[in-house]
Protein backbone atom coordinates (compact mmCIF):
# COMPACT_ATOMS: atom_id res chain seq x y z
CA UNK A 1 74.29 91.70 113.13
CA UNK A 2 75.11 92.77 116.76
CA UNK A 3 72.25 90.76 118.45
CA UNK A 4 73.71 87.54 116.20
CA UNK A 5 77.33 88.35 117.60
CA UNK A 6 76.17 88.22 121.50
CA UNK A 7 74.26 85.13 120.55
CA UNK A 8 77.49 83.54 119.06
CA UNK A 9 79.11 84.35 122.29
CA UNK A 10 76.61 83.39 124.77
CA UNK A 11 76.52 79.74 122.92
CA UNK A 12 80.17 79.72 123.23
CA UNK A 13 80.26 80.81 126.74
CA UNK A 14 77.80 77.70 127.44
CA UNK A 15 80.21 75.31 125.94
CA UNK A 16 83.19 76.31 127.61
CA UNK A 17 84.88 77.97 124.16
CA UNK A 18 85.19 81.43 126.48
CA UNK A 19 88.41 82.60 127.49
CA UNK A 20 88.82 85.19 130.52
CA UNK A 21 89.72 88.45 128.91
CA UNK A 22 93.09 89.62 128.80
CA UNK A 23 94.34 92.71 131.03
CA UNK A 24 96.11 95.03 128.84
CA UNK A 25 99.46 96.56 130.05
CA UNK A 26 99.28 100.71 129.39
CA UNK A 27 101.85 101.47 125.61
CA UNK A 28 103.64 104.26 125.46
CA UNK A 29 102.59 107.18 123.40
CA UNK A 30 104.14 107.48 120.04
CA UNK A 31 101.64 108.57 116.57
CA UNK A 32 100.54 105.29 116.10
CA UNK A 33 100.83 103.45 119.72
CA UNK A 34 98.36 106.84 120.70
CA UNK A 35 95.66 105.70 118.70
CA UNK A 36 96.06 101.95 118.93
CA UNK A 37 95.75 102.49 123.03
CA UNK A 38 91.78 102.86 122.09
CA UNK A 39 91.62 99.90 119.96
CA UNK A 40 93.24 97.71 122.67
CA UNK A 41 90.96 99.31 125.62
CA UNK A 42 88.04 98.34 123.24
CA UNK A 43 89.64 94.66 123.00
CA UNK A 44 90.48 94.42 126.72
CA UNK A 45 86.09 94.85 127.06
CA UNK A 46 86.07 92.46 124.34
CA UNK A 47 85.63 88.63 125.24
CA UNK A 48 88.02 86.04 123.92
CA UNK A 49 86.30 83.07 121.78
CA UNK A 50 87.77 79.86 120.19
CA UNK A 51 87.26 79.66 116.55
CA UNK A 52 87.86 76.82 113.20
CA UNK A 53 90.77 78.35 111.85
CA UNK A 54 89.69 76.94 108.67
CA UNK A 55 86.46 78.97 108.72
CA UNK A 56 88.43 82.15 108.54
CA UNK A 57 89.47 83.93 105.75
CA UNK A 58 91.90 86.88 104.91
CA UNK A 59 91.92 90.11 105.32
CA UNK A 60 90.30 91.81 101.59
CA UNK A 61 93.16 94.16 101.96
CA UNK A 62 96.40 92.98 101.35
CA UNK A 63 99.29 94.32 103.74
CA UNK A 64 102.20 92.09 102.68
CA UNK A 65 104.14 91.06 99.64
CA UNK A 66 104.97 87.15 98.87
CA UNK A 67 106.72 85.91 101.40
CA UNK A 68 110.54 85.39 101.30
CA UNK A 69 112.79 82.79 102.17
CA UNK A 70 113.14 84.77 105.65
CA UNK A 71 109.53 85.17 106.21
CA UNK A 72 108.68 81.36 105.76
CA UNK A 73 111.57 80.99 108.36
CA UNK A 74 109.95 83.15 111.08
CA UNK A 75 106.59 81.57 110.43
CA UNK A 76 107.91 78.65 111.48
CA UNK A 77 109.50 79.53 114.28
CA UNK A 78 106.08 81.26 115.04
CA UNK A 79 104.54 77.90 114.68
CA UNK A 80 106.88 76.29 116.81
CA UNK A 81 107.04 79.06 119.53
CA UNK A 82 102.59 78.50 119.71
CA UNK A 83 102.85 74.88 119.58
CA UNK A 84 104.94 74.97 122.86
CA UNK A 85 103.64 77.85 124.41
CA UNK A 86 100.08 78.26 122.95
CA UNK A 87 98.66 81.39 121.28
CA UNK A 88 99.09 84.46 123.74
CA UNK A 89 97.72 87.16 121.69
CA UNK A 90 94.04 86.61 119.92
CA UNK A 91 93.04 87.70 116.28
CA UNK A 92 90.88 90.16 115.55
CA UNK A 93 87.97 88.83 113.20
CA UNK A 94 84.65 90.42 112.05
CA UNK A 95 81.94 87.81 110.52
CA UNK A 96 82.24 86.97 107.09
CA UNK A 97 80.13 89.69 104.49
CA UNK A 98 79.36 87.38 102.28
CA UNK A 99 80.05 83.96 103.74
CA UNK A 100 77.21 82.95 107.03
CA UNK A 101 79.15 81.22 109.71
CA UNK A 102 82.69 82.15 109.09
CA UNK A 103 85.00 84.91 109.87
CA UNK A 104 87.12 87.55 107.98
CA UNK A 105 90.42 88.35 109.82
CA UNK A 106 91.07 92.16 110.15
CA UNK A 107 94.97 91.39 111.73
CA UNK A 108 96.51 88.40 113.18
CA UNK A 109 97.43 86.91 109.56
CA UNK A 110 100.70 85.26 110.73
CA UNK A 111 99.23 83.83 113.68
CA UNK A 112 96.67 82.43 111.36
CA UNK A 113 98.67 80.47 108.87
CA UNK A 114 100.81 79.77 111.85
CA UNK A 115 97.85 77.27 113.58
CA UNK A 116 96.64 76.27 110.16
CA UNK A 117 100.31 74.42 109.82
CA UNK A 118 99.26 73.30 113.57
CA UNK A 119 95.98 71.96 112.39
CA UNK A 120 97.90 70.24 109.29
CA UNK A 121 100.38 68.37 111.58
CA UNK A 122 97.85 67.63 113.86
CA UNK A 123 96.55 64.06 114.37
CA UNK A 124 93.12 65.46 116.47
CA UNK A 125 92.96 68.63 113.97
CA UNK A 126 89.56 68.93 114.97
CA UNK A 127 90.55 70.07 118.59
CA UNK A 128 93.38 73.08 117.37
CA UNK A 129 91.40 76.30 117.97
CA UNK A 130 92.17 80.02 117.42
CA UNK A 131 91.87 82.52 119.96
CA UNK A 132 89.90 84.95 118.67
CA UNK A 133 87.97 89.11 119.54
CA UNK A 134 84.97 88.97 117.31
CA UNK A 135 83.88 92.41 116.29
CA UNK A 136 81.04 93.58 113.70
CA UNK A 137 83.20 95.61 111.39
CA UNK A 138 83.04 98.01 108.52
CA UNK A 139 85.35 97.72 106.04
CA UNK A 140 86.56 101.00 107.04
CA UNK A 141 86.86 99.73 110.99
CA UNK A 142 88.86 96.63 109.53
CA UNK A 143 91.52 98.89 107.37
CA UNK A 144 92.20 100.42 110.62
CA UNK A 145 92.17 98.20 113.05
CA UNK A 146 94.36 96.08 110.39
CA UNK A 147 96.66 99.44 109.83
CA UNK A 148 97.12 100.03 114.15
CA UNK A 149 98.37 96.41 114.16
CA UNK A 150 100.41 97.08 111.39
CA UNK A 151 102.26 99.95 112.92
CA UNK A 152 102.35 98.42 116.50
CA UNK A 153 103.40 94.68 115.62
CA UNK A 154 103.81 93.52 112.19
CA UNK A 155 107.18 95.62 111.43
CA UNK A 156 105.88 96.04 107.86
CA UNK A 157 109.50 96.87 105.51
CA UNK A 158 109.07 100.43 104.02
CA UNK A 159 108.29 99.42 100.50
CA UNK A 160 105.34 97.28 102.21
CA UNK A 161 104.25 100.34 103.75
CA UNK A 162 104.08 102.45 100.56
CA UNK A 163 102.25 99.37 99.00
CA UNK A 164 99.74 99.61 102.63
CA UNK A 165 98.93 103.36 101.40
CA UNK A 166 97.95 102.29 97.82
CA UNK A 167 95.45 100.06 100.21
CA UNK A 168 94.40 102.75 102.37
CA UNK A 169 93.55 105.26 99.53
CA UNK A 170 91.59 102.35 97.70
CA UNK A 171 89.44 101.96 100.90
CA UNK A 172 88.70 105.72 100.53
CA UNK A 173 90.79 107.00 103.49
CA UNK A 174 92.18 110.50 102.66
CA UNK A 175 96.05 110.76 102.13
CA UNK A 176 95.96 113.76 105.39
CA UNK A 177 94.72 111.04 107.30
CA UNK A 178 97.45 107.82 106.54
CA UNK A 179 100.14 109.64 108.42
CA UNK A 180 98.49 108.69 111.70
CA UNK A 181 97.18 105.36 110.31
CA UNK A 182 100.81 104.55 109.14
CA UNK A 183 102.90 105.89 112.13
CA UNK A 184 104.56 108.27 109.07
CA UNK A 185 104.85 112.20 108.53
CA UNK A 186 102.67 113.49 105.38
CA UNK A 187 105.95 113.82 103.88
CA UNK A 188 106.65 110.09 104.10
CA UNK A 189 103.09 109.26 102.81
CA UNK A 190 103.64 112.06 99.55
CA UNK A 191 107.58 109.11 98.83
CA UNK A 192 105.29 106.40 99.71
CA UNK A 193 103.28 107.37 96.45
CA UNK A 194 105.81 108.47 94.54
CA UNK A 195 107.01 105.38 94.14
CA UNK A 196 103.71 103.23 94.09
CA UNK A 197 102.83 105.51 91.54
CA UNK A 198 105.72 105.81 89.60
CA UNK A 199 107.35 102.22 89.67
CA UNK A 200 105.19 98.95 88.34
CA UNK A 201 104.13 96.88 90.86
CA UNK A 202 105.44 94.10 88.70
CA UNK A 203 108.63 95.19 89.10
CA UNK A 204 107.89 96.05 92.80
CA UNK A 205 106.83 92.57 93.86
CA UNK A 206 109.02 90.80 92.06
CA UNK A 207 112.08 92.00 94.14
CA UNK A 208 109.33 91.67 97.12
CA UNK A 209 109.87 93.40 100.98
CA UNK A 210 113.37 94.01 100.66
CA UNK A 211 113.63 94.11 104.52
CA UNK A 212 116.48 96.57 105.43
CA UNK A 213 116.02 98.75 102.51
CA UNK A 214 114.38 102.33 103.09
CA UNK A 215 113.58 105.24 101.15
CA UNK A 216 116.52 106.31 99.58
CA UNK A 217 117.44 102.66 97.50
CA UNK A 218 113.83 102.67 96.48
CA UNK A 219 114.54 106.44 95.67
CA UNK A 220 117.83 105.37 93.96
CA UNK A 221 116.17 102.94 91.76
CA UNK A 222 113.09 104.88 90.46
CA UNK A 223 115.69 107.41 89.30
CA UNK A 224 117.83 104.50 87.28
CA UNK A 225 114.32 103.22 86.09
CA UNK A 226 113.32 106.48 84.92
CA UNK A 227 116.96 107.92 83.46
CA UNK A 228 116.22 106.21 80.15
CA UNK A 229 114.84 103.60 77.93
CA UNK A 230 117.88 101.50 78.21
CA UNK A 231 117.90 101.25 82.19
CA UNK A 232 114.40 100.28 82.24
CA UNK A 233 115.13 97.78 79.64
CA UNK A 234 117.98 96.27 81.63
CA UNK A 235 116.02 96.60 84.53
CA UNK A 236 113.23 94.42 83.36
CA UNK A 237 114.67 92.33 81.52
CA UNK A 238 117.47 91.42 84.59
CA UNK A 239 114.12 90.26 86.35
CA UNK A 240 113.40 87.40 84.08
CA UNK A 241 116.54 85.88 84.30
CA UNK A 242 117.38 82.59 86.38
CA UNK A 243 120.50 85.09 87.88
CA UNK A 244 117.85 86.90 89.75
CA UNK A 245 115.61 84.37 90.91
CA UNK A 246 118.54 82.70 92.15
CA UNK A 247 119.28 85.57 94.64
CA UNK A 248 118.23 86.15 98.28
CA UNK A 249 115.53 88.51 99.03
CA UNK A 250 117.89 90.72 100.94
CA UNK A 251 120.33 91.13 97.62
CA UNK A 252 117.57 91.38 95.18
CA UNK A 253 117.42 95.22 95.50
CA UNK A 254 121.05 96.03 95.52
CA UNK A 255 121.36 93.76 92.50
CA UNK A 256 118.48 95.32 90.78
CA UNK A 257 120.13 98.95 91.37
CA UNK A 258 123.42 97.12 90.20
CA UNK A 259 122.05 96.28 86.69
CA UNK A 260 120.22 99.41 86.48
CA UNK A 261 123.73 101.65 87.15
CA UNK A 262 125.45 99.71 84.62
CA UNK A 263 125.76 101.50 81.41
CA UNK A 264 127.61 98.14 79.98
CA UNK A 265 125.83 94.80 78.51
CA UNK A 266 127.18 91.51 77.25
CA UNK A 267 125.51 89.11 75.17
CA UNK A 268 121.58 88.62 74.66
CA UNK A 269 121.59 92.26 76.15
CA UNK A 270 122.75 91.08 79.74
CA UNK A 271 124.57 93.27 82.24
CA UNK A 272 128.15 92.34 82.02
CA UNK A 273 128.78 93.52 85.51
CA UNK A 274 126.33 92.94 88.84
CA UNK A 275 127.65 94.56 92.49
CA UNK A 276 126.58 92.49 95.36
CA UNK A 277 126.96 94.31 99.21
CA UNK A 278 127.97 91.89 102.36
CA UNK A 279 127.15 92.38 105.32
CA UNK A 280 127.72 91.14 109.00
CA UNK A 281 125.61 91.78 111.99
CA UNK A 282 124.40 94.87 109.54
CA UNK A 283 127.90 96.52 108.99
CA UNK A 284 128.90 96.45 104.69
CA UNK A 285 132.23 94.87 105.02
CA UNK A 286 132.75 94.82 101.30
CA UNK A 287 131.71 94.63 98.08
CA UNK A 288 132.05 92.12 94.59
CA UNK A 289 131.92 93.32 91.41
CA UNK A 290 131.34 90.17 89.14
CA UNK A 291 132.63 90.79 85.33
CA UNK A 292 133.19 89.06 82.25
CA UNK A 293 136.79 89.20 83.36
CA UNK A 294 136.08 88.24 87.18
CA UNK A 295 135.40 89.29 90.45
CA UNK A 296 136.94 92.39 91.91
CA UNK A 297 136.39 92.48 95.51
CA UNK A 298 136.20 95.78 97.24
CA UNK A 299 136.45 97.25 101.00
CA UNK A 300 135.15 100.00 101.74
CA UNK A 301 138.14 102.87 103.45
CA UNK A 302 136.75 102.82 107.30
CA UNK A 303 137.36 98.90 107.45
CA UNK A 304 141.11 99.41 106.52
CA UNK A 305 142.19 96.63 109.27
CA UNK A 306 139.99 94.10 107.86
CA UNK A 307 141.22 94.44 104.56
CA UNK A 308 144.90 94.37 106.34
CA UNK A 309 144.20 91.26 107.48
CA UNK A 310 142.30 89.58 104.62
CA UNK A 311 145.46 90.68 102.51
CA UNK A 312 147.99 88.89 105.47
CA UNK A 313 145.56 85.69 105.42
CA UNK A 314 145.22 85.43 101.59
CA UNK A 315 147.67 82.63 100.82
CA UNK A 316 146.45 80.63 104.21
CA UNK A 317 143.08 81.41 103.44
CA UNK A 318 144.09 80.25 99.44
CA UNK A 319 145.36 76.59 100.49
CA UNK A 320 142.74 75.87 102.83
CA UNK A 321 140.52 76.59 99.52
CA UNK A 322 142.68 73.74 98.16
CA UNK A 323 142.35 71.12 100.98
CA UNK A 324 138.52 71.80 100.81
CA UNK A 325 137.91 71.43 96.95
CA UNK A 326 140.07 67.83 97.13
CA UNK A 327 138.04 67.01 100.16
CA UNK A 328 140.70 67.13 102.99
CA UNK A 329 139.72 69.86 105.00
């Protein structure tokens, strides 16, 4: 397999595919930046090759949840930010197992999909090319060289890290060693299971990355799901409901948690109360509590002036409402 790889790259050197390698600056240390210093050293040695992004393939292990409105968006700008500036930082791919000729991406996913929308748009997709470190990789070389990038890049949320363990232990990497892997204590790794274990992944992925939520809302909401049959019921069962889908993927969580809280149901079994947080610039400035009876809004004590000045603004703020909805403002 080796022999085939330095043939690969001695055609491609011939026919001017070959990039000069890329000097690597020194990363600081840190529990995962110490053992992905290695991996880039190795890379640095490595030579840089242009590749068909359409003859590679994904990753077997899966790192992310669907992507959210959010993640589209940065794709895009991904896209955009390569198109102008080209690709700066190659893949790392290992030949295809079970396919001869094509390539199996161990990280770089989002760089990927990023030149496939390149090569979509492109009237000459034939010339779009991926930059590319081909390496002859075991599957357990490719969970870790996909777990280093993980840590160092990809700013995985904290549920998608717990869902990276489940990963890691599949590929037969002990649970002492993911706390390295993951840039986590042991501790972390033991909550990381506790949930994957304990929640459904249907239930998981269906409120998806939840971005800015950490351990204890995940924490929060295993406790609801597990307080009785009636919580998971309105737990589930909030999940199906065209309410739910309609909400971003930051609220999903907080609405989820909502339903679960809520001891009270209307008709068809339905929460007759859901809490949504908003924030600005990452600071809760209040709260609404939507009812069968309304929406109470609520401010939380420490933004006292805010809610001094909301109260001062209301009837301004009430006939601008006015102009707007009869089209004058």
């Amino acid at each position: 397999m080796k022999k085939s790889i330095l043939t690969k790259l001695q055609k491609a050197s011939r026919s001017g595919l070959v990039d000069t390698p890329i000097p690597r600056r020194p990363l600081k240390s840190s529990p995962v930046v110490s053992s992905a210093t290695k991996a880039l050293s190795e890379l640095a040695a490595d030579t840089v090759i242009q590749l068909d992004p359409k003859k590679l393939h994904p990753s077997p292990y899966r790192d992310r949840m669907v992507e959210d409105q959010e993640a589209v968006q940065s794709l895009a700008e991904l896209r955009n930010t390569i198109e102008l500036e080209g690709q700066k930082i190659p893949v790392l791919a290992r030949p295809h197992p079970d396919v001869p000729g094509e390539f199996q991406l161990a990280y770089g996913h989002r760089r990927w999909k990023a030149i496939l929308q390149l090569v979509e748009g492109s009237p000459t997709p034939e010339k779009v090319f991926i930059r590319a470190h081909v390496r002859d990789l075991s599957d357990d070389e490719l969970i870790r060289e996909q777990s280093l990038e993980n840590g160092v890049r990809e700013n995985l949320s904290w549920i998608e890290k717990a869902h990276w363990a489940v990963q890691l232990k599949q590929a037969g990497i002990k649970q002492r060693d993911m706390a390295p892997v993951l840039g986590a204590s042991e501790a972390d790794v033991s909550r990381y299971f506790k949930i994957t274990d304990s929640l459904p992944s249907d239930v998981v992925f269906k409120i998806g990355r939840a971005k800015d939520a950490g351990r204890p809302k995940w924490m929060k909401l295993l406790d609801l799901y597990e307080k009785s049959t009636a919580s998971k019921k309105r737990i589930t069962e909030f999940l199906d409901t065209g309410e739910f889908s309609s909400l971003s993927a930051s609220d999903r969580l907080d609405a989820v948690i909502s339903v679960a809280s809520s001891s009270r149901t209307g008709k068809g079994g339905k929460p007759s109360s859901v809490l949504k947080d908003y924030s600005v610039k990452g600071l809760k400035i209040c709260s609404v509590e939507t009812t069968r009876a309304g929406k109470n809004l609520k401010i939380p004590a420490k933004e006292t002036e805010f809610a001094d000045w909301l109260v001062a603004q209301i009837g301004d703020l009430y006939l601008q409402f006015e102009l707007d909805q009869k089209g004058e403002g």
